[in-house]
Protein backbone atom coordinates (compact mmCIF):
# COMPACT_ATOMS: atom_id res chain seq x y z
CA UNK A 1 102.43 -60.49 -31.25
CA UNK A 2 101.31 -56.57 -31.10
CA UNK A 3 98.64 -55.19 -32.01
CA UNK A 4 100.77 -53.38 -34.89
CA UNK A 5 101.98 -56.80 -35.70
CA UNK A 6 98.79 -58.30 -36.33
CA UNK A 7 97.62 -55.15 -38.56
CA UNK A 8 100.71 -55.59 -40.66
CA UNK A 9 100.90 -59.16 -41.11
CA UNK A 10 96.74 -59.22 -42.42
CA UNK A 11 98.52 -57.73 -45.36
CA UNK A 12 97.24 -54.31 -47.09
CA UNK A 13 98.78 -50.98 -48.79
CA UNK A 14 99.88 -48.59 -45.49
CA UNK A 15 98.28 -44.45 -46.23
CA UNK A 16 99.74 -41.77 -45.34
CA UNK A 17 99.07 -38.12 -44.76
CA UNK A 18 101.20 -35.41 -44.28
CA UNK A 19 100.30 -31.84 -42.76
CA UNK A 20 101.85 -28.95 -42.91
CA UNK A 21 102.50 -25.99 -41.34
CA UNK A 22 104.62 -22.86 -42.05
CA UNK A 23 107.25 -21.32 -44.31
CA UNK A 24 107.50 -22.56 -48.63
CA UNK A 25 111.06 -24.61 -47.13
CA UNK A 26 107.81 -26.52 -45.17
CA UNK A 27 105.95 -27.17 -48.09
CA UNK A 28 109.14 -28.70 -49.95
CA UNK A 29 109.96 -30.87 -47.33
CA UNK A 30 107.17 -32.37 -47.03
CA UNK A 31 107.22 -32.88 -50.87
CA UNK A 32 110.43 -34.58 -49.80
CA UNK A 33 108.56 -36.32 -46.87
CA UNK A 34 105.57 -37.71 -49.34
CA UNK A 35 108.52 -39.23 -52.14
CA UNK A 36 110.68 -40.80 -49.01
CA UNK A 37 107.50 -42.53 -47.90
CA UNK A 38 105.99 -43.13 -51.42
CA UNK A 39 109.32 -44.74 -52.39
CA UNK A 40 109.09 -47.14 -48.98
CA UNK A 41 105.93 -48.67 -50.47
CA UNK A 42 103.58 -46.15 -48.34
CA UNK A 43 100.59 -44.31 -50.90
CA UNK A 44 98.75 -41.58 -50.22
CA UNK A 45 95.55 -41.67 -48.28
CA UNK A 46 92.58 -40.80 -50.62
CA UNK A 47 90.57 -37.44 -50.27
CA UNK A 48 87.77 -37.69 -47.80
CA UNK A 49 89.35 -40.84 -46.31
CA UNK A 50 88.86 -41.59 -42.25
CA UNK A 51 92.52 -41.47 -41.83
CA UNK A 52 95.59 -42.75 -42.55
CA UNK A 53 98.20 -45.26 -41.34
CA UNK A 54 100.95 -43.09 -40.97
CA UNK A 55 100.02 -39.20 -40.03
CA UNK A 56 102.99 -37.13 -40.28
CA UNK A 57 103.20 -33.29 -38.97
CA UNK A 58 105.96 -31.10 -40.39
CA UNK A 59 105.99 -28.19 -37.89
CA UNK A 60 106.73 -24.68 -37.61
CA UNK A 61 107.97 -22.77 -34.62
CA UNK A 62 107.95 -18.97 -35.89
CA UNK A 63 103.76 -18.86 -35.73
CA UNK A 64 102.46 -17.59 -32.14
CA UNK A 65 101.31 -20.68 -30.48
CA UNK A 66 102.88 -22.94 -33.05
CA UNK A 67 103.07 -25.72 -29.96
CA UNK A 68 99.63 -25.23 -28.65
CA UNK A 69 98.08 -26.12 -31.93
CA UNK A 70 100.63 -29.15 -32.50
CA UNK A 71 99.41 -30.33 -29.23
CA UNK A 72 95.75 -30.08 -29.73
CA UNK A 73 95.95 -31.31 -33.09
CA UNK A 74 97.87 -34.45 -31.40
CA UNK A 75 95.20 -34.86 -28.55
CA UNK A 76 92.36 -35.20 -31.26
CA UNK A 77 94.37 -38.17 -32.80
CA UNK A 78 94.73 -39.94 -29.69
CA UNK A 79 91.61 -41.83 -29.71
CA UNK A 80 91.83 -42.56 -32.97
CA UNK A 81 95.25 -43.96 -32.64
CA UNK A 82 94.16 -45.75 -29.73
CA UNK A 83 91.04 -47.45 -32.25
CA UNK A 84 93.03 -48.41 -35.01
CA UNK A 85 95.86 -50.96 -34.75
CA UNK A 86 99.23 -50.35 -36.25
CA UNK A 87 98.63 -46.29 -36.65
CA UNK A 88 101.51 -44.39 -36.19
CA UNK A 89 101.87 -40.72 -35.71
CA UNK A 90 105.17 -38.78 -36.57
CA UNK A 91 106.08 -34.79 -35.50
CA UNK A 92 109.20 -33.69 -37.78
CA UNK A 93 109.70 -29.77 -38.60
CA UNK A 94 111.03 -26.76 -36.44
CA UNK A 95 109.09 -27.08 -33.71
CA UNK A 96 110.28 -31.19 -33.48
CA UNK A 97 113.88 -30.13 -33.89
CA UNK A 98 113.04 -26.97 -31.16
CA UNK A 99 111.50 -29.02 -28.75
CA UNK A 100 112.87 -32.96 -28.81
CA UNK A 101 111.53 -34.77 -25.76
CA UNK A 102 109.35 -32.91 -24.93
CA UNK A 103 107.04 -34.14 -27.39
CA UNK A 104 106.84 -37.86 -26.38
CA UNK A 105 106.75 -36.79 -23.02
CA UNK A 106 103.34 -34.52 -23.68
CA UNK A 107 102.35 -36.44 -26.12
CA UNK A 108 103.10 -40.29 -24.93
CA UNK A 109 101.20 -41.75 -27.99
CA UNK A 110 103.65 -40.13 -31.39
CA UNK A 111 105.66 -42.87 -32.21
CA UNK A 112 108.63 -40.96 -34.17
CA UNK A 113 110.19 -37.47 -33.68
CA UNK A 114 112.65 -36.30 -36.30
CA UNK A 115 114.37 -32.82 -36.63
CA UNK A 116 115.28 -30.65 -39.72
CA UNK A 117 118.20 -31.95 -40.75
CA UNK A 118 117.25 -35.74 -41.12
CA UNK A 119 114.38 -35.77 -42.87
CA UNK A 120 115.58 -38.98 -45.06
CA UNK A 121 115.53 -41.38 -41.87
CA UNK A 122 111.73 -40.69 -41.61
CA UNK A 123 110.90 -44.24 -43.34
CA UNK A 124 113.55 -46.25 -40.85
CA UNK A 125 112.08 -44.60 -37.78
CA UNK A 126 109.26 -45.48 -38.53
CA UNK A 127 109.68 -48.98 -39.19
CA UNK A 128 111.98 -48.73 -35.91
CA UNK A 129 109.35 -47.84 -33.84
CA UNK A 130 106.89 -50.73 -35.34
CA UNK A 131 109.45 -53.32 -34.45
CA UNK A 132 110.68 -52.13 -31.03
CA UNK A 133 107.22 -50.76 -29.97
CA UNK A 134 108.60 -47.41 -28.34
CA UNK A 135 108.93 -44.00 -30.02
CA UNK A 136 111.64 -42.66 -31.73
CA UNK A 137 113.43 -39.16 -31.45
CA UNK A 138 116.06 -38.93 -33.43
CA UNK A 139 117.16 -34.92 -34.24
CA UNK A 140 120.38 -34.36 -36.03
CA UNK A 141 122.60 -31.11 -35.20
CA UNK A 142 123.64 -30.72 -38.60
CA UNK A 143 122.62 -31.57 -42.36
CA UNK A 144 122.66 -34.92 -43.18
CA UNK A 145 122.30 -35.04 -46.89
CA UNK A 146 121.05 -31.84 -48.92
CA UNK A 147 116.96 -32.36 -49.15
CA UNK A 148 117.22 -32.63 -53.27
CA UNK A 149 118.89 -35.55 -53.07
CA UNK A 150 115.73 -37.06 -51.94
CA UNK A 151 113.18 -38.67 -53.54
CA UNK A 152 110.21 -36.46 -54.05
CA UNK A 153 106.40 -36.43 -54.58
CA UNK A 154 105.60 -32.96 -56.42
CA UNK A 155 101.97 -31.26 -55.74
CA UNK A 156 102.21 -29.59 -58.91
CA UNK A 157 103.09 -31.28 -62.54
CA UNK A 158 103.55 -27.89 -64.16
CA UNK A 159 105.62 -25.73 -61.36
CA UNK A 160 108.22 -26.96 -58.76
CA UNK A 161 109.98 -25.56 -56.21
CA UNK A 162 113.89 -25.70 -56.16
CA UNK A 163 115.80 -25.53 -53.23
CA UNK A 164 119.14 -23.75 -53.48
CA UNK A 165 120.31 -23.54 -49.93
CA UNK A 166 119.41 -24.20 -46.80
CA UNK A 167 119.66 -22.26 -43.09
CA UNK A 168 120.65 -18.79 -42.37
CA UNK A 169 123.30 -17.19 -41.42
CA UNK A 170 121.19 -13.77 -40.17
CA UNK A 171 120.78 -12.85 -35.94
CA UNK A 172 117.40 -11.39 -36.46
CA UNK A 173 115.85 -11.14 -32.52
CA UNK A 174 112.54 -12.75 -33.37
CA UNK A 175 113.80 -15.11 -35.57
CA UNK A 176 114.27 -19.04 -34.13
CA UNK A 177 114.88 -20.19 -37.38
CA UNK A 178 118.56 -20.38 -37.64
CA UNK A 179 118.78 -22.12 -34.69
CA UNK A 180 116.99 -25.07 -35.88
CA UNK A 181 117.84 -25.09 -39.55
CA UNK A 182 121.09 -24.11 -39.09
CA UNK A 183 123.91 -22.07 -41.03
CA UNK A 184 123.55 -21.52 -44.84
CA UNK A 185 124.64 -24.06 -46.87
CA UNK A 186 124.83 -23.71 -50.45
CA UNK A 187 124.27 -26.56 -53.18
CA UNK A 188 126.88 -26.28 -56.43
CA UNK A 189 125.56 -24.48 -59.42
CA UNK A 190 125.79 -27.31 -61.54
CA UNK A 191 123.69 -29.36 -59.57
CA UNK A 192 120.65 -26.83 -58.85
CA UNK A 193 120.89 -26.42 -63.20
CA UNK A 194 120.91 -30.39 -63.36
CA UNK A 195 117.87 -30.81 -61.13
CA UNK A 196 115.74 -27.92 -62.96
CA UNK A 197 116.59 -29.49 -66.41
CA UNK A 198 115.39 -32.41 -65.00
CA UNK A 199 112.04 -31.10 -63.89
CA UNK A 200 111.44 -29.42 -67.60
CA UNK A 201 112.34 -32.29 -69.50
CA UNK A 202 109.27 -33.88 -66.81
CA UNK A 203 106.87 -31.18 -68.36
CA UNK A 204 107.42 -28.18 -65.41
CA UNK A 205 107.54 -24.90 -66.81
CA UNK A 206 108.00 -22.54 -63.94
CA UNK A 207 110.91 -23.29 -61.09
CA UNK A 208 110.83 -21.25 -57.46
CA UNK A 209 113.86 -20.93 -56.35
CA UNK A 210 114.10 -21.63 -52.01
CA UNK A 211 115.96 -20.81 -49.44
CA UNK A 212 116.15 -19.01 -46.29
CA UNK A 213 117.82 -16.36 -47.65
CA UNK A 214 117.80 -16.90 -50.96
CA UNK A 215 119.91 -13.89 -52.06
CA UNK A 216 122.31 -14.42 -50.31
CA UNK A 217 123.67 -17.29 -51.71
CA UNK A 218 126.72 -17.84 -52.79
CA UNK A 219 128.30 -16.74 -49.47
CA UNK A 220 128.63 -20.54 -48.53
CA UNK A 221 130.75 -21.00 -52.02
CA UNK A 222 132.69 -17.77 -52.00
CA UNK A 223 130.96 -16.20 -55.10
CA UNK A 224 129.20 -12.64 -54.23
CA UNK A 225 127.17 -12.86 -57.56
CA UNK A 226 126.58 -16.04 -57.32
CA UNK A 227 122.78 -16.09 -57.35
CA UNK A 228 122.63 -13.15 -60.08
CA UNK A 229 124.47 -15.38 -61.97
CA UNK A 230 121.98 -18.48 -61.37
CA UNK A 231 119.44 -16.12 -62.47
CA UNK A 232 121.14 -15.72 -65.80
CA UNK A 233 121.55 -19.43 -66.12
CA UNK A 234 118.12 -20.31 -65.41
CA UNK A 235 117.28 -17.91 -68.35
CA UNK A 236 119.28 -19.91 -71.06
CA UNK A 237 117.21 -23.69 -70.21
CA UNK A 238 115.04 -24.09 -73.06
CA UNK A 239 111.08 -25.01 -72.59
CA UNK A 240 111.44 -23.18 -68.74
CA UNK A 241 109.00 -20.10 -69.04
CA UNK A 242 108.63 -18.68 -65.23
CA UNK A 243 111.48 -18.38 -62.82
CA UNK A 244 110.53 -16.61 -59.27
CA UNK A 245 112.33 -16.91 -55.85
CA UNK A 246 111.82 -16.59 -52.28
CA UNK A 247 112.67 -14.74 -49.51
CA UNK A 248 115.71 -12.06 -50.46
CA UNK A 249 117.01 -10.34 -48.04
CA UNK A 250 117.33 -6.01 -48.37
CA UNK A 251 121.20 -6.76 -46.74
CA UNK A 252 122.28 -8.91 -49.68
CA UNK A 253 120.00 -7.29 -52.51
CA UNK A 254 122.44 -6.11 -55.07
CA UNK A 255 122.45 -4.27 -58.30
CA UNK A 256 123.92 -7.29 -59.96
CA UNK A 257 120.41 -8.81 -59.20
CA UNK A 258 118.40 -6.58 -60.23
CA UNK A 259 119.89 -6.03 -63.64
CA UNK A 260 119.83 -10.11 -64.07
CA UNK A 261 116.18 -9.74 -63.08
CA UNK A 262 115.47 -6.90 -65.12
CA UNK A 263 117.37 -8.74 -68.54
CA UNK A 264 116.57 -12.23 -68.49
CA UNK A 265 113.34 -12.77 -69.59
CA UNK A 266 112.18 -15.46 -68.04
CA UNK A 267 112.51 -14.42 -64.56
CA UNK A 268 109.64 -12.73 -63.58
CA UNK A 269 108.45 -8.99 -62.49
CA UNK A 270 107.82 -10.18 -58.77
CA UNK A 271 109.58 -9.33 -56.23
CA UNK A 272 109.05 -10.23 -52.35
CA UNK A 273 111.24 -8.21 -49.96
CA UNK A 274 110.35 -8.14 -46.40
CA UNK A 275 110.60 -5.05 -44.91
CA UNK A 276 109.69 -6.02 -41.02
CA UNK A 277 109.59 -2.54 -39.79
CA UNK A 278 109.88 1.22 -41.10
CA UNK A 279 111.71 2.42 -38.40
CA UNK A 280 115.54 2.63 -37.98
CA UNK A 281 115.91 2.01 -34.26
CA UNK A 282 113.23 -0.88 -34.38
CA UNK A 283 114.91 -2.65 -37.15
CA UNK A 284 118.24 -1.99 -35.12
CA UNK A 285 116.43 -3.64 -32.33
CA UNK A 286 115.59 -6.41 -34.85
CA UNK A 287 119.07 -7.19 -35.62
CA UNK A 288 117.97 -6.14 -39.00
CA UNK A 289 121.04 -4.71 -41.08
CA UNK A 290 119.60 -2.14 -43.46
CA UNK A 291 117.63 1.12 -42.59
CA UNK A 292 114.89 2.66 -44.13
CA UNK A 293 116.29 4.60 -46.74
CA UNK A 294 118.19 1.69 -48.02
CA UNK A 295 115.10 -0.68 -48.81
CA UNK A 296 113.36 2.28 -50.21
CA UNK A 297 116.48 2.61 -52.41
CA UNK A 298 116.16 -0.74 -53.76
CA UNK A 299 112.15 -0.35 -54.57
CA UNK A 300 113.48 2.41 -56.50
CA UNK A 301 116.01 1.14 -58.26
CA UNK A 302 113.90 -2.29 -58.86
CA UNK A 303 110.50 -0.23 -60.38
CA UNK A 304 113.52 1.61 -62.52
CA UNK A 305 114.56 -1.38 -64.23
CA UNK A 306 111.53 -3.05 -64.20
CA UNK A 307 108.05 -0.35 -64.09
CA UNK A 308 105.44 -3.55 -64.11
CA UNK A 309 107.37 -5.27 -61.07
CA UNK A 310 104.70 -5.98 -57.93
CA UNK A 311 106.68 -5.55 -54.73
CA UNK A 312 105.42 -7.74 -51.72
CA UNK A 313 106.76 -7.90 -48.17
CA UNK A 314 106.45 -9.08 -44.84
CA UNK A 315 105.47 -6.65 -41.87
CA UNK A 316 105.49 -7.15 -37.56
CA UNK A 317 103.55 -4.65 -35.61
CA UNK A 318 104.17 -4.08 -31.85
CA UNK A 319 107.85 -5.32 -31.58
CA UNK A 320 109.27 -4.94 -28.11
CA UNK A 321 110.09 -0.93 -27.94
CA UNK A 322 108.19 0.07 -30.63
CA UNK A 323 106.59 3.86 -30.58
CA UNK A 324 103.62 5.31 -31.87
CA UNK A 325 106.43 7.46 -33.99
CA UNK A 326 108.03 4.27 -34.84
CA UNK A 327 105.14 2.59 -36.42
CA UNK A 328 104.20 5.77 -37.97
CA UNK A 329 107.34 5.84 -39.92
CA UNK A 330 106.45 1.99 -40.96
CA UNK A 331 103.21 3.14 -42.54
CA UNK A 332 105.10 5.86 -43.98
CA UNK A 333 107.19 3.20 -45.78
CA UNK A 334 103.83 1.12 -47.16
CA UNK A 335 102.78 4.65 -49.00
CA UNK A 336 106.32 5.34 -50.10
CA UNK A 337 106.84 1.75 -51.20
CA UNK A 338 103.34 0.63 -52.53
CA UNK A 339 103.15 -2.92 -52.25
CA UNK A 340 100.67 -4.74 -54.30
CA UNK A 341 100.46 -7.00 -50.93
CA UNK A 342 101.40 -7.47 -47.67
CA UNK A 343 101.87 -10.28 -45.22
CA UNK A 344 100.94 -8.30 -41.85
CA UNK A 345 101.79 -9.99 -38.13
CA UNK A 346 101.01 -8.74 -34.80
CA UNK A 347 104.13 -9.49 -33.15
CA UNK A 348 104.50 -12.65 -30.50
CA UNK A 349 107.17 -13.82 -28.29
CA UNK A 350 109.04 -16.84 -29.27
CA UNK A 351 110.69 -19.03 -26.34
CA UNK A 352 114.45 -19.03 -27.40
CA UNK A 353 114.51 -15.66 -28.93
CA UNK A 354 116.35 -12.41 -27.73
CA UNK A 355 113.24 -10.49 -28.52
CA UNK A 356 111.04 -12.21 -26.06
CA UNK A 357 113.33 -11.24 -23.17
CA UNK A 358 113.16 -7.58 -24.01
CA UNK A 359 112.15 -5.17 -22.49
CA UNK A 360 109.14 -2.92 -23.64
CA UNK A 361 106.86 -5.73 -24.42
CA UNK A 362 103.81 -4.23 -26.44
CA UNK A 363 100.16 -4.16 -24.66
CA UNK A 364 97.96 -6.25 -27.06
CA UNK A 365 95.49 -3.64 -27.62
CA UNK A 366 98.10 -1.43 -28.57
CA UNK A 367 99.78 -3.91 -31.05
CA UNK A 368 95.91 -4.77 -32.47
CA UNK A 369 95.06 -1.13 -32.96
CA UNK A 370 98.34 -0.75 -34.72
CA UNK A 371 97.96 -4.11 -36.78
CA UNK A 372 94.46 -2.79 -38.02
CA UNK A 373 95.71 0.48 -38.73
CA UNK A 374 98.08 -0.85 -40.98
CA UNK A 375 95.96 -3.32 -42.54
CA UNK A 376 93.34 -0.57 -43.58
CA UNK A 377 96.04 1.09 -45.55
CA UNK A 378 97.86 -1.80 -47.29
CA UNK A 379 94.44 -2.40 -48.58
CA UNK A 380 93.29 0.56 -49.72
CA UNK A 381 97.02 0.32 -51.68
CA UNK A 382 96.50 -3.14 -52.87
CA UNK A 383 93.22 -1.99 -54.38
CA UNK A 384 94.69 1.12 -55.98
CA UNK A 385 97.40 -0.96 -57.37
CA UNK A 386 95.59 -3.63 -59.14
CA UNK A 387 92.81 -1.01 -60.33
CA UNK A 388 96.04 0.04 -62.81
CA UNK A 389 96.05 -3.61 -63.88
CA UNK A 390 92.26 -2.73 -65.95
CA UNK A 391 92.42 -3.11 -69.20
CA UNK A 392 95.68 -4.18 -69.80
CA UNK A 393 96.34 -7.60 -71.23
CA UNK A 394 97.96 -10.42 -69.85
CA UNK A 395 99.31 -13.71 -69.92
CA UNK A 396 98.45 -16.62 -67.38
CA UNK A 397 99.99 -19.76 -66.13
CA UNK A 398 96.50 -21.59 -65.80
CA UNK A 399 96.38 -22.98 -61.97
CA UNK A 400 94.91 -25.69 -60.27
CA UNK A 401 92.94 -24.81 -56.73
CA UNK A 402 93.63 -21.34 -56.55
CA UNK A 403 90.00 -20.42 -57.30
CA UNK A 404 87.64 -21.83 -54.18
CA UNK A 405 84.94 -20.24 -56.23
CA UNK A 406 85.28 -21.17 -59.84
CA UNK A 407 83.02 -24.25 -60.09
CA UNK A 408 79.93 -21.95 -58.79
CA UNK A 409 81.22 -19.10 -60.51
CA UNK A 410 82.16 -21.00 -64.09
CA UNK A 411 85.98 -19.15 -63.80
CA UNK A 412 89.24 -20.68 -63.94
CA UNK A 413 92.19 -18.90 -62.29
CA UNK A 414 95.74 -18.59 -62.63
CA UNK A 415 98.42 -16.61 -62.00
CA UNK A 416 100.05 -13.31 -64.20
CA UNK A 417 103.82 -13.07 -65.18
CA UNK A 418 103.91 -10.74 -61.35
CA UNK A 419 102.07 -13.35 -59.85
CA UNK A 420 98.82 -11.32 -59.24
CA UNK A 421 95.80 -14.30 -58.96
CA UNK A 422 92.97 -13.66 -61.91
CA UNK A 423 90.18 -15.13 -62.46
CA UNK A 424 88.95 -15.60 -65.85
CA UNK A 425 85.94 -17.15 -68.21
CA UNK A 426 85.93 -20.28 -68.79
CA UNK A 427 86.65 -20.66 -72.74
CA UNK A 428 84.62 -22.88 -74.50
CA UNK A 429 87.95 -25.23 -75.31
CA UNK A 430 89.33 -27.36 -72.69
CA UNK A 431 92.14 -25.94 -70.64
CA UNK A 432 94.52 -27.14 -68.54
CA UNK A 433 96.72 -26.31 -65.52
CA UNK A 434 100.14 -25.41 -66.70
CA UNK A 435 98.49 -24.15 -70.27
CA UNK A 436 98.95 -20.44 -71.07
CA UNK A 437 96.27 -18.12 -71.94
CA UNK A 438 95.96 -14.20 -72.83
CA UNK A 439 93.10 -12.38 -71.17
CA UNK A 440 91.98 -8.57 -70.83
CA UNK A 441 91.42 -7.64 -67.36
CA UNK A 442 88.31 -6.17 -66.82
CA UNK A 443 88.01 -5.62 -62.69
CA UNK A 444 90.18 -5.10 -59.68
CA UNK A 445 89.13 -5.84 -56.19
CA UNK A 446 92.13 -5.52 -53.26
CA UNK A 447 93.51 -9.46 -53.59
CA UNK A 448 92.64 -10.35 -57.31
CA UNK A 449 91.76 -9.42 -61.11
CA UNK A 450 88.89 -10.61 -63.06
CA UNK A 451 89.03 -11.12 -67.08
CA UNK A 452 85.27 -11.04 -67.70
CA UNK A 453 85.31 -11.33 -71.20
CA UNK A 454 86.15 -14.06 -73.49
CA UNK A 455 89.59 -15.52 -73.31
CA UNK A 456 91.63 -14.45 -76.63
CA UNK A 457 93.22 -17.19 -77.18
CA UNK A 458 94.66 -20.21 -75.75
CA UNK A 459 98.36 -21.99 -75.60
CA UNK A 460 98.40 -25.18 -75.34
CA UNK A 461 101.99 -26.11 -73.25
CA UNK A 462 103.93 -29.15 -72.26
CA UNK A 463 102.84 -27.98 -68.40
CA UNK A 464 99.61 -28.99 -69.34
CA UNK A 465 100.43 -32.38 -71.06
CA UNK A 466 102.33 -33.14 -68.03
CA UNK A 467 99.15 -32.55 -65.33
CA UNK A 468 96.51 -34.53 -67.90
CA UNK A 469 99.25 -36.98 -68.12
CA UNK A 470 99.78 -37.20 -64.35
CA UNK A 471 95.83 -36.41 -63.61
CA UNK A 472 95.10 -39.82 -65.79
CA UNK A 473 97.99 -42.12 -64.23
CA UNK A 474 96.34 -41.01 -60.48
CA UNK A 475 92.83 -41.91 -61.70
CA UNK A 476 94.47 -45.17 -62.90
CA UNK A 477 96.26 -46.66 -60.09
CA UNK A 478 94.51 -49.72 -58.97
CA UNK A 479 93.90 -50.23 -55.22
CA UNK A 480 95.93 -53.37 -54.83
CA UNK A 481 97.48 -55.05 -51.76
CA UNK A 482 100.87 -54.70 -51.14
CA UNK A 483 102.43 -57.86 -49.82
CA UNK A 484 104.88 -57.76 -47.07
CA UNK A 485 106.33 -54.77 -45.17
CA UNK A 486 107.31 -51.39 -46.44
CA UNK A 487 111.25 -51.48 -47.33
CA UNK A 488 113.40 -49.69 -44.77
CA UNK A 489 116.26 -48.00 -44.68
CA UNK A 490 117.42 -44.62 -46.62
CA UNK A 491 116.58 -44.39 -49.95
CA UNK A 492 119.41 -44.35 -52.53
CA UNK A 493 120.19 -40.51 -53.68
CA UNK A 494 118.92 -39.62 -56.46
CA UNK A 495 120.89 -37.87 -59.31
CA UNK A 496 120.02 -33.94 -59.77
CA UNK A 497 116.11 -34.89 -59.87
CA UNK A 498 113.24 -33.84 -58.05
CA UNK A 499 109.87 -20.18 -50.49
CA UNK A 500 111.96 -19.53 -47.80
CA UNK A 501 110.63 -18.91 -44.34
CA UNK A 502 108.05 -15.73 -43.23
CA UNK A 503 110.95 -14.14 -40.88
CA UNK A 504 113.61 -13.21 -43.83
């Protein structure tokens, strides 16, 4: 008998722990990742624990040196692995489905490798590799069952995310990411509706909807308007108070959008748009299919129809080719298009990309001089921006951890209908994550608002019964032992119950 025999047969729950790296369609995975393993008898290690049984990484391979950390990361398990009988380590993600055996091969001791598109046989490989005692790599080419049919463990009780497609069909140089998640695929109207009715009816009051490129779909289906029209829908489900999405794309951002943006009320006055680069030949070079003066045509047309919108985006700095005058007309774009924030990257190769076999590559002092350059000014903007937000009033969606400081500081945080973070007084009656409450802003600093004064008044929501609910069942759960082996095998589909990546 093994050594993982003899840990199993003792008898004894199995932990697990899931990290992850990367893009919101990460993050939801490995929602999907925690209910697959949750559902085959696994539970969750505890905070502070020495470990877990089952360690799973969900990669990404758009970050510069995405591998390099995996690796390290891997090597520090090893003799932990090598201590504690009937561990097993798992590597799913972009990076998994990117790189296949090459994994096991520098990494001899992961017992399971699993791509992108079967995320569901996680639990079976697992058990696979217990019983044979040799890794696994399985990687599928294509989709293998939509993610939502999945069973799912939720961080949040009071907001979810929603996945309405999945891949991409975009040729952006830099981008890896439709190679390993594939062409868009679309899920059927009725079915995204189902699964959000199902998550209100559970207590969740604000919905994100996911993909790749989430505007665009609808191509997959054949219906140009299809996602303006989701919008619309979303806005007619009673009890569902926040709708949001991520990422659009500037190609597919239509008036149709906008104007269901702008008219259903629900759908809030946030709007992420990555711009990538100010400069027409760069975002040529990019692959990317709008020019300047159509993005800053939609920022116009969006601040039109809705004045209190805050615009975000994404940026790269020092893309192969890239001028001084090139850049200069980026930063021309951040003061023409005055973000509230920006999510700035110095630009890296990536191994499978056109873009890293160009020529023109960027000196790194260069492309850090640039990066700080443009850093100093989306921050003095971000500042200016949320010094408007003094003294109006505003509505927030209490939040759990979004304030490291709040036990020192006696704040709670949470988020406004644009999704600016504010902190806020603690009011002397108890509230919860997912309640509502309506506070005067009082400060602005470049990343967040402060409501110094007292709170005036409070709201009480179903959001919040469903986290003190939830809060007191996972104070409640007894240790226990679990007799016998986690069941294998894919989990039945479940019926309609349950951000897109950085490079959009």
């Amino acid at each position: 008998m093994s050594s993982i025999d003899r840990s199993l047969s003792v008898g004894g729950t199995r932990t697990y722990e899931v990290r992850t790296y990367g893009c919101q369609m990460n993050v939801h995975d490995s929602e999907r990742l925690s209910g697959l393993l949750e559902d085959a008898g696994y539970v969750r290690a505890p905070e502070g624990a020495d470990g877990a049984d089952v360690v799973v990484f969900n990669t990404c391979a758009v970050r510069e040196n995405a591998d390099n950390k995996l690796y390290g990361n891997l090597g520090h398990l090893a003799p932990k692995k090598a201590s504690r009988p009937g561990m097993q380590i798992a590597v799913g993600g972009c990076l998994a489905q990117k790189d296949r055996d090459t994994i096991v091969k520098r990494a001899p001791w992961v017992d399971v490798v699993f791509g992108t598109h079967n995320i569901g046989k996680l639990p079976v490989l697992l058990e696979r590799a217990r019983v044979q005692d040799e890794a696994q790599v399985e990687i599928a080419e294509s989709l293998e069952a939509f993610p939502s049919t999945l069973p799912t463990r939720r961080e949040s009780a009071y907001a979810a995310w929603v996945s309405i497609s999945v891949g991409c069909n975009n040729t952006c140089t830099f981008c890896i990411v439709p190679a390993l998640r594939g062409k868009e695929k679309d899920r059927r109207p009725g079915d995204i509706l189902a699964e959000i009715e199902a998550l209100v009816a559970e207590g969740v009051s604000e919905i994100t909807l996911l993909g790749q490129n989430v505007n665009a779909y609808g191509s997959d289906i054949g219906d140009r308007e299809a996602f303006s029209k989701l919008l619309r829908a979303c806005g007619r489900i009673d009890g569902l108070e926040r709708v949001r999405f991520t990422s659009p794309h500037p190609r597919d951002f239509t008036d149709d959008v906008i104007a269901a943006m702008a008219e259903t009320p629900n759908v809030m006055p946030q709007l992420h748009m990555p711009l990538q680069s100010g400069s027409d030949p760069v975002l040529k070079a990019m692959r990317r299919s709008y020019r300047q003066e159509r993005f800053l045509g939609i920022i116009e047309k969006v601040r039109a129809a809705i004045p209190h919108a805050a615009i975000s985006t994404d940026i790269i700095v020092g893309f192969p080719g890239e001028t001084e005058e090139d850049f200069e007309q980026t930063l021309h774009v951040v003061r023409e298009a005055r973000f509230a924030q920006a999510f700035t990257f110095q630009y890296s190769k990536r191994p499978g990309t056109p873009a890293a076999e160009m020529d023109g590559q960027i000196p790194k002092k260069v492309v850090q001089e640039r990066y700080e350059r443009l850093v100093a000014l989306q921050e003095e903007i971000s500042w200016e921006e949320n010094k408007k937000q003094v003294g109006r009033t505003l509505e927030l969606m209490v939040a759990e951890g979004e304030g490291r400081k709040d036990d020192t500081t006696h704040r709670l945080s949470g988020r406004a209908p644009d999704n600016r973070l504010v902190h806020f007084t603690k009011p002397g009656q108890e509230v919860r994550p997912g309640d509502v409450v309506t506070v005067e802003i009082t400060y602005a600093a470049p990343h967040h608002l402060l409501a110094e004064g007292a709170v005036l008044d409070v709201r009480r929501t179903r959001a919040g019964d469903a986290w003190e609910k939830r809060n007191a069942a996972e104070k409640a759960k007894p240790v226990g032992v679990m007799l016998g082996l986690p069941k294998i095998g894919a989990p039945e589909p479940l019926q309609a119950v349950t951000s897109g990546c950085g490079c959009d």
